[in-house]
N, C-alpha and C. Protein backbone atom coordinates (compact mmCIF):
# COMPACT_ATOMS: atom_id res chain seq x y z
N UNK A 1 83.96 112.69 88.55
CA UNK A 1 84.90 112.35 89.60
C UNK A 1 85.30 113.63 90.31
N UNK A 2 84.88 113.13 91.63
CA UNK A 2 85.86 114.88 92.51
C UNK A 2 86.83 114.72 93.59
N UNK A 3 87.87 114.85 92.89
CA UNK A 3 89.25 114.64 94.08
C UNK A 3 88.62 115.96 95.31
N UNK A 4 88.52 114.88 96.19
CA UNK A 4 88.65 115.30 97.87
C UNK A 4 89.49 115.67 98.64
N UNK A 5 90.48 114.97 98.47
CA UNK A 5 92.06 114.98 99.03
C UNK A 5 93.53 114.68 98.61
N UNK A 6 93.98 115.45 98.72
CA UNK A 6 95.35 114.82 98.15
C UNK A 6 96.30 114.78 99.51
N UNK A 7 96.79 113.89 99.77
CA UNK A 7 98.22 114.00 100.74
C UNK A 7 99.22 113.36 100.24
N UNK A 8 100.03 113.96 100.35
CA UNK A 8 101.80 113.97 99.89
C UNK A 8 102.67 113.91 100.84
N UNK A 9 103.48 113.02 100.59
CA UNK A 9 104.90 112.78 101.52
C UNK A 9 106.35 112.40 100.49
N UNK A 10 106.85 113.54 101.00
CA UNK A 10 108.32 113.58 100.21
C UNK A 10 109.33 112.56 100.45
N UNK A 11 109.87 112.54 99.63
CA UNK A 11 110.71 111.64 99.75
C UNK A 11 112.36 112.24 100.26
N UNK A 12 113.43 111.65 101.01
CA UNK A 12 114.79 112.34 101.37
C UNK A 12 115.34 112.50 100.61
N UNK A 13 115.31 111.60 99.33
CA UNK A 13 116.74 111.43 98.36
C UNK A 13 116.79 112.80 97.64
N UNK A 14 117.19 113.53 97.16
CA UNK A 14 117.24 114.94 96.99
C UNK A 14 117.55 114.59 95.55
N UNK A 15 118.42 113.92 95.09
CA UNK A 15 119.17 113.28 93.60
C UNK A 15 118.21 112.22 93.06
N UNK A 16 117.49 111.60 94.02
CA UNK A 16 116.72 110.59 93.26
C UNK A 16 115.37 111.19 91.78
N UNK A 17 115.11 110.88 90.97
CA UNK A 17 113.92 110.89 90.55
C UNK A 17 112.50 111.10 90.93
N UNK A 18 112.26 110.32 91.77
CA UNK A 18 111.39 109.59 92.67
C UNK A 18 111.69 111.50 93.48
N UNK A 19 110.18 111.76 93.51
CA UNK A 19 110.25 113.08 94.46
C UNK A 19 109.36 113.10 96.10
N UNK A 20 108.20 111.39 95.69
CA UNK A 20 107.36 111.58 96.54
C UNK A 20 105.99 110.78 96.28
N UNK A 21 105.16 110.15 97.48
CA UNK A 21 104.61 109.12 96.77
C UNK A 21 103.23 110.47 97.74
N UNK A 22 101.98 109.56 96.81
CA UNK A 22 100.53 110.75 97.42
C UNK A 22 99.55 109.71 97.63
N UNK A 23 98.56 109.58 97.81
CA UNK A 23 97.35 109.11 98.13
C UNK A 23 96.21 110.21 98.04
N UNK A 24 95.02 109.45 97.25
CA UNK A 24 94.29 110.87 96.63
C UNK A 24 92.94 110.30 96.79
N UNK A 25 92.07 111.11 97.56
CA UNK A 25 90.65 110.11 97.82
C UNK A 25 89.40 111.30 97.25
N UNK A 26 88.82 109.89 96.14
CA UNK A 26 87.49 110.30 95.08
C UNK A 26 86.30 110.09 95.90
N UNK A 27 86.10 111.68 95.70
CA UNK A 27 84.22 111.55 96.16
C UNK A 27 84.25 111.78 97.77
N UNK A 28 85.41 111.36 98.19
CA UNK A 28 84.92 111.33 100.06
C UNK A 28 85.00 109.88 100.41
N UNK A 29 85.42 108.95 99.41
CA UNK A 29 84.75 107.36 99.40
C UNK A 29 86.00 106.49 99.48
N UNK A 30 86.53 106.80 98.16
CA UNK A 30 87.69 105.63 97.28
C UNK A 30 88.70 106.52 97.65
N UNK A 31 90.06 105.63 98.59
CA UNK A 31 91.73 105.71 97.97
C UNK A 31 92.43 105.07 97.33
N UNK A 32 93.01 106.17 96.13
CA UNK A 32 94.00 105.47 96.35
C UNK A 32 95.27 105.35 96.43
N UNK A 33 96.38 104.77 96.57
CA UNK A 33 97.54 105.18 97.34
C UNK A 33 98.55 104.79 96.70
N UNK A 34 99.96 104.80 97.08
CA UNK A 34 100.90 104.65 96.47
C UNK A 34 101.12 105.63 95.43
N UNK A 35 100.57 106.30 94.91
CA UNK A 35 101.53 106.88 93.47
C UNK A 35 102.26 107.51 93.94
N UNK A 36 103.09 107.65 92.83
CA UNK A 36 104.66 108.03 92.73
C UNK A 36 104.48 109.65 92.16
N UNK A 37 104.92 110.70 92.58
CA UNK A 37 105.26 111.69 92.18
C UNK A 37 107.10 111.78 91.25
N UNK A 38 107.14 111.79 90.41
CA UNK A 38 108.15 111.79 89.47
C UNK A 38 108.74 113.02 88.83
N UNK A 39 110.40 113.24 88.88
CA UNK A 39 110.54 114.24 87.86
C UNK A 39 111.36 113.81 86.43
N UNK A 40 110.24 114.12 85.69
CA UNK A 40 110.86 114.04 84.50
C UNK A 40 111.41 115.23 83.45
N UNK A 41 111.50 115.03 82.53
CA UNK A 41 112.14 115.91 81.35
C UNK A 41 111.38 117.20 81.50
N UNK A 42 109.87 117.48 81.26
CA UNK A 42 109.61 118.47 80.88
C UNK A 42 108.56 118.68 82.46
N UNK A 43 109.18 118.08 83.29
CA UNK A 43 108.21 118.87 85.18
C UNK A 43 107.79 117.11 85.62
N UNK A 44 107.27 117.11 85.97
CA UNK A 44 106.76 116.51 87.29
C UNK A 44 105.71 115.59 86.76
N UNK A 45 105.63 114.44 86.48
CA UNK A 45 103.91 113.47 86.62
C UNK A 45 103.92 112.87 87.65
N UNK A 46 102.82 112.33 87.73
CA UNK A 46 102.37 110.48 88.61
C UNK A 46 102.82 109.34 87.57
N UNK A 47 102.49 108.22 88.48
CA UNK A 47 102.68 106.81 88.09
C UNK A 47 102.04 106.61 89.29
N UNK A 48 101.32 105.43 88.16
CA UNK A 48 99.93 104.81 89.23
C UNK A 48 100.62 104.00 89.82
N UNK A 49 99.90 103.45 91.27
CA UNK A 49 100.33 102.22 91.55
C UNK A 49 100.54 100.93 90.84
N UNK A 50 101.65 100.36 91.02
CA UNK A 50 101.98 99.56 90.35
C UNK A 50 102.11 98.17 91.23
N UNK A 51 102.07 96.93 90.14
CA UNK A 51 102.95 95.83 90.87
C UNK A 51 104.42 95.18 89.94
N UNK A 52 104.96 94.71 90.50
CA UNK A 52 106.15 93.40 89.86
C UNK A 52 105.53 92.25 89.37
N UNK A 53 105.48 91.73 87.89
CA UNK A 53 104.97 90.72 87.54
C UNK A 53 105.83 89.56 87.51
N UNK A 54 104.92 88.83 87.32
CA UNK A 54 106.01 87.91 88.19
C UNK A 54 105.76 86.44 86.98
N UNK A 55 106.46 84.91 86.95
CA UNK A 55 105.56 84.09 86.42
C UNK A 55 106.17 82.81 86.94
N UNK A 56 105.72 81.53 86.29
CA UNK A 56 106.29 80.50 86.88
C UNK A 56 106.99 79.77 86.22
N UNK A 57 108.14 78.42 87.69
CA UNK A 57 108.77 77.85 86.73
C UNK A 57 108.17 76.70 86.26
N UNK A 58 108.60 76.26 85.52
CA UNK A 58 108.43 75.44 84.62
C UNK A 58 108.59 73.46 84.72
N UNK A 59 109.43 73.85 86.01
CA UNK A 59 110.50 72.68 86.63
C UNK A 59 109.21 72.50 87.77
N UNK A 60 109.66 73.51 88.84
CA UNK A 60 108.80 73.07 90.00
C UNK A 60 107.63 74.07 90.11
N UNK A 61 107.45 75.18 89.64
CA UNK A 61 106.02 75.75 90.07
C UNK A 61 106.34 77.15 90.75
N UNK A 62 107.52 77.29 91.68
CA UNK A 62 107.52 78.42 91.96
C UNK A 62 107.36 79.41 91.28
N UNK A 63 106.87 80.44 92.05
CA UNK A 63 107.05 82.23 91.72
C UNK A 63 108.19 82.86 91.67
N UNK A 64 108.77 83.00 90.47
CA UNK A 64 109.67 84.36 90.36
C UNK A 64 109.48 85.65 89.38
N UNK A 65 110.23 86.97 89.80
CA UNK A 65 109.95 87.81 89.53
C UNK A 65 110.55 88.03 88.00
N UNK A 66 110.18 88.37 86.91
CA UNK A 66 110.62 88.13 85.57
C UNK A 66 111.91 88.63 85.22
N UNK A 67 113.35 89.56 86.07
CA UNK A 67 114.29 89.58 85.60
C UNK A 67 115.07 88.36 85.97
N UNK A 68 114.81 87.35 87.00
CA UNK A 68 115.20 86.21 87.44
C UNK A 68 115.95 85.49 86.37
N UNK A 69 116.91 84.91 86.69
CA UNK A 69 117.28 84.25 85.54
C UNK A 69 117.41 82.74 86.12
N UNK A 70 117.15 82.43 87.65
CA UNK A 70 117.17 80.92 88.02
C UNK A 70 116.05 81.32 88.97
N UNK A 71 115.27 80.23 89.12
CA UNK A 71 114.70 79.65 89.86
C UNK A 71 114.51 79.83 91.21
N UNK A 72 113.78 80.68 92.19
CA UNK A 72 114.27 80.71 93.49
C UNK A 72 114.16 79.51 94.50
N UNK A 73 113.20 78.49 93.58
CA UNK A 73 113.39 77.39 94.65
C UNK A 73 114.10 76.44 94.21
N UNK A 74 114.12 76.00 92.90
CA UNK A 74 114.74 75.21 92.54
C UNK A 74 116.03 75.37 91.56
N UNK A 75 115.88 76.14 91.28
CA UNK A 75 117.75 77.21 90.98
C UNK A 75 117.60 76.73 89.34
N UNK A 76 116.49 76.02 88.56
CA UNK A 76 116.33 75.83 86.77
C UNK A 76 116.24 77.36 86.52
N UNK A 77 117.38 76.91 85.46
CA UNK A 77 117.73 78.46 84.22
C UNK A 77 115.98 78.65 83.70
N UNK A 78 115.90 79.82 83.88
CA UNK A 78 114.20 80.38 83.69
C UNK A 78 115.06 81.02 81.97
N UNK A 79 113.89 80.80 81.35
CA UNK A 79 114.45 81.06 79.89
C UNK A 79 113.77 82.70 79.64
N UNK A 80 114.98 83.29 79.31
CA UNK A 80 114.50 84.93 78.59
C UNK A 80 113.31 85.58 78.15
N UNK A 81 113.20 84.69 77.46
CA UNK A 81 112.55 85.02 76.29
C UNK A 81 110.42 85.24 77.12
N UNK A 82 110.88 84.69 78.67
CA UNK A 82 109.20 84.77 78.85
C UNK A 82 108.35 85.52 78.74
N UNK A 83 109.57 86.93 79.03
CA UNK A 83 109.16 88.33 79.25
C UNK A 83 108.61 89.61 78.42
N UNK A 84 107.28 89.82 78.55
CA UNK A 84 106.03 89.99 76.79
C UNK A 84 106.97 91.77 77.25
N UNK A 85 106.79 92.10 75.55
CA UNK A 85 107.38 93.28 75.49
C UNK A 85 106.21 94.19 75.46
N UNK A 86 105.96 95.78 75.81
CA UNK A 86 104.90 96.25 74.90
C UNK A 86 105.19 97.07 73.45
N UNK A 87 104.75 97.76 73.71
CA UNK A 87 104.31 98.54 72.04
C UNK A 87 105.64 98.91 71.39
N UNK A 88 106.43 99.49 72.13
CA UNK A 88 107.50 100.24 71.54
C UNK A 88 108.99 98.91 72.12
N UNK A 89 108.53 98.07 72.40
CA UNK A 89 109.57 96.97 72.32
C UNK A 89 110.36 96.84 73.53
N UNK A 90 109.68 97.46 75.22
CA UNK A 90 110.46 97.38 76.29
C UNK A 90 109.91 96.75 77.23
N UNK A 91 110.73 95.88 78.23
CA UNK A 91 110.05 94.79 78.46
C UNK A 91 108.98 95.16 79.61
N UNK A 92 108.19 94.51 79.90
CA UNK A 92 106.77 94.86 80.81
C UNK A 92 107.06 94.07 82.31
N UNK A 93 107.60 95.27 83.28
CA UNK A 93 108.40 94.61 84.31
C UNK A 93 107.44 94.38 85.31
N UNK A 94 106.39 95.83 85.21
CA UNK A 94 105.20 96.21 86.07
C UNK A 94 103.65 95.84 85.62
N UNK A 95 102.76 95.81 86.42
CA UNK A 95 101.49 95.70 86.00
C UNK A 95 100.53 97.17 86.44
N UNK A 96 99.86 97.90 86.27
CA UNK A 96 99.11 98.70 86.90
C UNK A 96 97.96 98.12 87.89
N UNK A 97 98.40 98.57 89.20
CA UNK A 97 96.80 98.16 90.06
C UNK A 97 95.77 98.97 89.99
N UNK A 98 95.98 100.28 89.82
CA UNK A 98 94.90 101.18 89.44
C UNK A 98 95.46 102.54 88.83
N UNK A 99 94.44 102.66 87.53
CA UNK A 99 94.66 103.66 86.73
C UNK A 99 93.69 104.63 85.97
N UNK A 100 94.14 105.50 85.38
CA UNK A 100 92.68 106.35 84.81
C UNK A 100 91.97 105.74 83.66
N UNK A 101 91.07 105.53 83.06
CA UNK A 101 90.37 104.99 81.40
C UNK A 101 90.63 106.28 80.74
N UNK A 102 90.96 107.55 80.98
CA UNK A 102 90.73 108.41 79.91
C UNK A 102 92.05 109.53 80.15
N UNK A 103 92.31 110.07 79.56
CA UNK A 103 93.35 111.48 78.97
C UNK A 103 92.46 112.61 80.44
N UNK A 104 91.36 112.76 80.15
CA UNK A 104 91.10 113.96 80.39
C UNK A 104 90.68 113.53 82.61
N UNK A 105 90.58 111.68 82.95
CA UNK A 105 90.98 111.76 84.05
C UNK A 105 92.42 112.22 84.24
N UNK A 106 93.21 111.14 83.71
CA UNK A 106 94.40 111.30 84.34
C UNK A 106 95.30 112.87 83.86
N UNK A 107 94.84 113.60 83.63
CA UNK A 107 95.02 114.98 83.67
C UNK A 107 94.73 115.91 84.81
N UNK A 108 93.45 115.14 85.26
CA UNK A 108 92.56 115.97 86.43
C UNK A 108 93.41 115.30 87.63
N UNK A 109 93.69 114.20 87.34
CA UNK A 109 94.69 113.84 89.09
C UNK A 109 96.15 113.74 88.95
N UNK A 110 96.48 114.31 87.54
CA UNK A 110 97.95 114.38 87.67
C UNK A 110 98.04 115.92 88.24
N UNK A 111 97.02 116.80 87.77
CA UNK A 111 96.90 118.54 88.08
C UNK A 111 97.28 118.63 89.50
N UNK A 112 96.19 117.95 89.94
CA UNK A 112 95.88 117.93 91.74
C UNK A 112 97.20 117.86 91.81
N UNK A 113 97.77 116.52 91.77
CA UNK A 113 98.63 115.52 92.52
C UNK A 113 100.12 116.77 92.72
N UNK A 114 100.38 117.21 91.21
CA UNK A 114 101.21 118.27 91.46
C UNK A 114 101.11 119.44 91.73
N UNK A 115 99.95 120.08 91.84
CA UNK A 115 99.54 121.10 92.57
C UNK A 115 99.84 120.93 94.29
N UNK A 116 99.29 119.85 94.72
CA UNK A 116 99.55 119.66 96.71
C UNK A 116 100.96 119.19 96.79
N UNK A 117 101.90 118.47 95.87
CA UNK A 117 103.52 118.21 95.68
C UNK A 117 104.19 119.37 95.67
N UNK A 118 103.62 120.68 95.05
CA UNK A 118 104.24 121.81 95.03
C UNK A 118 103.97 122.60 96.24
N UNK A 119 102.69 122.47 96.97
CA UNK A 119 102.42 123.10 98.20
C UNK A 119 103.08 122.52 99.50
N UNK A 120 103.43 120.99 99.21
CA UNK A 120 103.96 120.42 100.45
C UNK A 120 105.62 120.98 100.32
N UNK A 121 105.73 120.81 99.21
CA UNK A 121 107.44 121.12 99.01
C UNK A 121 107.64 122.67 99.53
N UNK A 122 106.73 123.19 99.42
CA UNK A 122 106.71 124.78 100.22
C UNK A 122 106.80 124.30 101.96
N UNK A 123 105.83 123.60 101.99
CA UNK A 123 105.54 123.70 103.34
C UNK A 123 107.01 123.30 104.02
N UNK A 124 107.53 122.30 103.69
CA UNK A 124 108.74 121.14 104.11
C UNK A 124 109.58 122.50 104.38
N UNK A 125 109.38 123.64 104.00
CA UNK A 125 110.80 124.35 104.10
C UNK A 125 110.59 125.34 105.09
N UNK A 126 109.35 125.43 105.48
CA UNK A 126 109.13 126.21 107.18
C UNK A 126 109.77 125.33 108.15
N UNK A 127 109.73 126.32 109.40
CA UNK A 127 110.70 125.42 110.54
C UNK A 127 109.30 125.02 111.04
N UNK A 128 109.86 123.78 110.98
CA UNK A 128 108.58 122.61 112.84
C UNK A 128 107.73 121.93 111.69
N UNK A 129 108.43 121.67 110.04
CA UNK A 129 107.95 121.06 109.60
C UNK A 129 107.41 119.24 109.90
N UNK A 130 106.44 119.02 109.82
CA UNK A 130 106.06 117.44 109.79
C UNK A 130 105.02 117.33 108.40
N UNK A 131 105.27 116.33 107.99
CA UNK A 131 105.44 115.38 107.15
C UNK A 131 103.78 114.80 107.52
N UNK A 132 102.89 114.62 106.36
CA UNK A 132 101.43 114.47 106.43
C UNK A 132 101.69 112.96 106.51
N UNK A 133 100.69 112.00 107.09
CA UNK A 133 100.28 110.68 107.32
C UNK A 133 99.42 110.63 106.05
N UNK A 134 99.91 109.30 105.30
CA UNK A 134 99.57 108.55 104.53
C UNK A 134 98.55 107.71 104.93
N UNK A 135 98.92 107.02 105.93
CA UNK A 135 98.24 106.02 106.22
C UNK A 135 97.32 106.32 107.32
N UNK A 136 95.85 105.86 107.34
CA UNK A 136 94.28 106.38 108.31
C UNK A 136 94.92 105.54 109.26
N UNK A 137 94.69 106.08 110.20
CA UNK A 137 95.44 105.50 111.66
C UNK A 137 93.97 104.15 111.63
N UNK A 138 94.43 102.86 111.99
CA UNK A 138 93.49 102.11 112.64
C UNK A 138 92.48 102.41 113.35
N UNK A 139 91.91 103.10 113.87
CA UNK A 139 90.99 103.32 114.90
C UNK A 139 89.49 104.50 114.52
N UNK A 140 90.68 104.78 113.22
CA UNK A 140 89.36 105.77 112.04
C UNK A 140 88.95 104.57 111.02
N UNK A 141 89.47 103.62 110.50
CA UNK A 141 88.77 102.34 109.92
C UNK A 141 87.71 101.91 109.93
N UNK A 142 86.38 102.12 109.78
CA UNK A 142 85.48 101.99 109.71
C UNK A 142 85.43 100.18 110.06
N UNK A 143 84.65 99.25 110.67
CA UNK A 143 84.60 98.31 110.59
C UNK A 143 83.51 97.76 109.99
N UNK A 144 83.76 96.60 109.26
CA UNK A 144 82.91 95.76 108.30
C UNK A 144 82.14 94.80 108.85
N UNK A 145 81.22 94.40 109.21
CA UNK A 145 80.59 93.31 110.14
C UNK A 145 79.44 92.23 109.15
């Protein structure tokens, strides 16, 4: 695997956790986007993109999100207990959309990820700073036919 790119965009909250989300593209080919740049206890990781899991009721069928405790369409008490714990006994709020299979990837794109987090956070502090685009403008989109 050869990280190509990393781009980073900070986040305002200065107090928050949450320092900054990146988008990191393998090979020249694959993005992918959303992760979270984080500070924790001992410096800085990622967190992959994630989703909210969600499940159904029981009554009528709708979708709600698992801290729910009623029903969003039909307002039935959704029972506690739906919500699968993992390993160490806390409940599983998120799902991963994409992540590494091994130690020695997600080492290689946590490196990057905070290596260009530490260069942007430099950059942010020159004057006439702007803030890198996340998102490929429409018109570089390659089209599918």
């Amino acid at each position: 695997m050869n990280i190509t790119e990393v781009r980073v965009n900070l986040t305002d909250d200065k107090d928050d956790r949450l320092k900054g989300f990146c988008s990191i593209t393998i090979d020249g080919e694959f993005v992918v986007r959303d992760i979270k740049i984080i500070e924790g206890r001992g410096g800085h990781f990622v967190a992959m993109p994630s989703r909210k899991m969600g499940d159904y009721c029981k009554n009528c069928g709708g979708k709600n999100h698992l801290r729910a405790k009623y029903c969003n369409n039909c307002g039935e008490a959704l029972a506690s207990s739906r919500i699968k714990k993992d390993f160490k006994g806390r409940m599983r709020l998120h799902a991963d959309v994409a992540h590494p299979i091994n130690i020695k990837c997600r080492r290689e794109i946590q490196d990057r990820v905070v290596a260009a987090f530490k260069d942007e956070l430099q950059k942010s502090k020159q004057p006439g700073y702007k803030p890198v685009e996340l998102d490929i403008p429409e018109e570089d989109v390659p089209q599918i036919v």
